[in-house]
C-alpha atoms as a PDB file:
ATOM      1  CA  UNK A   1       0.000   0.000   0.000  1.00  0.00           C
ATOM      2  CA  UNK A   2       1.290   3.243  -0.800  1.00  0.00           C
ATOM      3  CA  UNK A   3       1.454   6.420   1.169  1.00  0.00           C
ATOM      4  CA  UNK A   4      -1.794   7.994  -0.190  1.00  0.00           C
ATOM      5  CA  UNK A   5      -3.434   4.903   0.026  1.00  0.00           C
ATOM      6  CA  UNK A   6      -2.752   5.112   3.838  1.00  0.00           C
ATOM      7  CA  UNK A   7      -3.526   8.721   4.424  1.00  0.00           C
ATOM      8  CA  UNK A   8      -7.331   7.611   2.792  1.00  0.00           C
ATOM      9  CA  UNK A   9      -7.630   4.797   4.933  1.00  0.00           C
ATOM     10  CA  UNK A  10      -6.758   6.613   7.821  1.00  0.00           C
ATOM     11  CA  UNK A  11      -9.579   9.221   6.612  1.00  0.00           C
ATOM     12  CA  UNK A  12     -12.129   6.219   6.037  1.00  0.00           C
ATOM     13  CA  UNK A  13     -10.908   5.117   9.014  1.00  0.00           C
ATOM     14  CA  UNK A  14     -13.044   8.457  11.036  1.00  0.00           C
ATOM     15  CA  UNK A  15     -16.025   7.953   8.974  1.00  0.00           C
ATOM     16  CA  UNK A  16     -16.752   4.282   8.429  1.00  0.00           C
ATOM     17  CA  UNK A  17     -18.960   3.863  11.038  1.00  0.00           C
ATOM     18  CA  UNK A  18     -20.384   7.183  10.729  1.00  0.00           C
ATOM     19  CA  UNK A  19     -24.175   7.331  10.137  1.00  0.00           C
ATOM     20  CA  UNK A  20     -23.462   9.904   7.774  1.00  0.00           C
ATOM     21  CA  UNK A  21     -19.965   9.459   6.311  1.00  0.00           C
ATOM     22  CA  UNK A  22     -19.848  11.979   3.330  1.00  0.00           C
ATOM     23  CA  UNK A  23     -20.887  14.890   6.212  1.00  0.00           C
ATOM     24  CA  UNK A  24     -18.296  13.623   8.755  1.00  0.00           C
ATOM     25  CA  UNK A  25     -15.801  16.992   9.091  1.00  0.00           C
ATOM     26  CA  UNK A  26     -11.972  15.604   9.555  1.00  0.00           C
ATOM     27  CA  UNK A  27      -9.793  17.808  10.937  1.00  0.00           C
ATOM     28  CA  UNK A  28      -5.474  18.235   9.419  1.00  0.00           C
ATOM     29  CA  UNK A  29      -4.233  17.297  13.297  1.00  0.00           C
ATOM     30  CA  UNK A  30      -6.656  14.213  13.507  1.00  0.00           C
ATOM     31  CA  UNK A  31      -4.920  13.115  10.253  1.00  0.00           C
ATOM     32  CA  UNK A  32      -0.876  13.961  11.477  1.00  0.00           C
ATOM     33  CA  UNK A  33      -1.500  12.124  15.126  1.00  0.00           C
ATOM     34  CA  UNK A  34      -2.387   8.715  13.525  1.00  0.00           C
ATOM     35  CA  UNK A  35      -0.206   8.825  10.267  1.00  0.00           C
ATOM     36  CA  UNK A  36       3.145   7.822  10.185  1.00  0.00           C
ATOM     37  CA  UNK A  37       4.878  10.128   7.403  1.00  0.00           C
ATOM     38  CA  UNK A  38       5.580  14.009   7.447  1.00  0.00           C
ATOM     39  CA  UNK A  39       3.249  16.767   7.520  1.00  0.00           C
ATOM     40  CA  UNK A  40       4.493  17.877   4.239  1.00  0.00           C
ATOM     41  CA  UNK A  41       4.202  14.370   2.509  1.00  0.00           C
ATOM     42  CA  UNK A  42       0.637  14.016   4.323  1.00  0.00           C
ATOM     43  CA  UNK A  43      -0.095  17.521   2.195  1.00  0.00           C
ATOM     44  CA  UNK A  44       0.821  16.476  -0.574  1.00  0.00           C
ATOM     45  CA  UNK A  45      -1.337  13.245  -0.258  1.00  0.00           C
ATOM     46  CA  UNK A  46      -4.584  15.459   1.183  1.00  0.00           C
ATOM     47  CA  UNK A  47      -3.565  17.835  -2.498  1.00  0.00           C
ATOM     48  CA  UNK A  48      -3.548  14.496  -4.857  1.00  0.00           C
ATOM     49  CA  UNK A  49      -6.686  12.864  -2.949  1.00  0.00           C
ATOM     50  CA  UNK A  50      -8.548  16.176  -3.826  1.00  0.00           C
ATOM     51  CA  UNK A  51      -7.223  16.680  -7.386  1.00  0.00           C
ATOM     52  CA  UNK A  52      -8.690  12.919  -7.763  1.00  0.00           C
ATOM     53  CA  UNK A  53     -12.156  13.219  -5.828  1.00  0.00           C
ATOM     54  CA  UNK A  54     -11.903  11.154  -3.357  1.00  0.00           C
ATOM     55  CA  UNK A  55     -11.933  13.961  -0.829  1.00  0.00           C
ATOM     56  CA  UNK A  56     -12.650  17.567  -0.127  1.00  0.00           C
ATOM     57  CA  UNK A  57     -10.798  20.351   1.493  1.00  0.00           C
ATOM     58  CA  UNK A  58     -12.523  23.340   2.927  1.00  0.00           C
ATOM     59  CA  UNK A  59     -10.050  25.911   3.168  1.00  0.00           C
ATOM     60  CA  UNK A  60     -12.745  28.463   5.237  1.00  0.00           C
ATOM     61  CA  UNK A  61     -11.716  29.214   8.467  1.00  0.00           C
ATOM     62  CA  UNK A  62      -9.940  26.132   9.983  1.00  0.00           C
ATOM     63  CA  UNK A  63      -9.298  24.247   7.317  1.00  0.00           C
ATOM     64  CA  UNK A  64     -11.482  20.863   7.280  1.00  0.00           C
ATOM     65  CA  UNK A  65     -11.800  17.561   5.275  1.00  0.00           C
ATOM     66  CA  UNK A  66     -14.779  15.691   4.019  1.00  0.00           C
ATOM     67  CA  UNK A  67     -14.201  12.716   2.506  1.00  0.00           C
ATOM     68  CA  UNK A  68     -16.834  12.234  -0.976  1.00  0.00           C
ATOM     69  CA  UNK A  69     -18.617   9.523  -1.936  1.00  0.00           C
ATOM     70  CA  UNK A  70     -15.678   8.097  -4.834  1.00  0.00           C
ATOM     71  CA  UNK A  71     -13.180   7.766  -1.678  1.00  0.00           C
ATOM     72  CA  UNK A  72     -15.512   6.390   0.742  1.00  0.00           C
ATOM     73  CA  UNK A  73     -15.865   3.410  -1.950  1.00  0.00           C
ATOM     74  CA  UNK A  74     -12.266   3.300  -3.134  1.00  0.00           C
ATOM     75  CA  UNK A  75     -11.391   3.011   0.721  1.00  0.00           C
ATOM     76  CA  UNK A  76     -13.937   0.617   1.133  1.00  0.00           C
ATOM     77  CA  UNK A  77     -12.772  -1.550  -1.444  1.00  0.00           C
ATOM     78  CA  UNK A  78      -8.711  -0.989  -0.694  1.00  0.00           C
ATOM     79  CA  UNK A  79      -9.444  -1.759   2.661  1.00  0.00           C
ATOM     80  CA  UNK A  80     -11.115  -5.079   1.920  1.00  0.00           C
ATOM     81  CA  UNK A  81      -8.480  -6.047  -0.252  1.00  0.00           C
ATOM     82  CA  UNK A  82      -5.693  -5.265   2.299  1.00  0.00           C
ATOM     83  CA  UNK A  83      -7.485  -7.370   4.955  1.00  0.00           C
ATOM     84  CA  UNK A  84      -7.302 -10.111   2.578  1.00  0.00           C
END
């Protein structure tokens, strides 16, 4: 699993068992306490994850993440084949 891959698990990871997922707000220093790489590298995967859909960052205020409905399934599925 790469890096990215791991920084949208750890996302799914908040929301899963959310009864509503795609509203669930994430915040940057939930991400950095459970995710082994850099800040800067953990940017740059937030950046690519948003460029691709699978999440979305709301710079307003303090900045928040929301993961959409294409990452909650591609997490979803990456999970379930890294379990296996």
């Amino acid at each position: 699993m790469d890096r990215k891959e791991l920084t949208l698990l750890i996302i799914y990871g908040f929301v899963k068992e959310d009864n509503k997922p795609l509203r669930r707000i994430i915040y940057p220093n939930e991400i950095i306490a459970r995710h082994p790489a850099p800040w800067d590298e953990i940017m740059l995967d937030l950046y690519n994850l948003s460029v691709e859909g699978h999440i979305q960052i709301q710079p307003h205020g303090k900045p928040f993440i929301t993961i959409t409905e294409t990452g909650f399934t591609a997490a979803s599925v990456c999970q379930r084949v890294t379990a296996a």
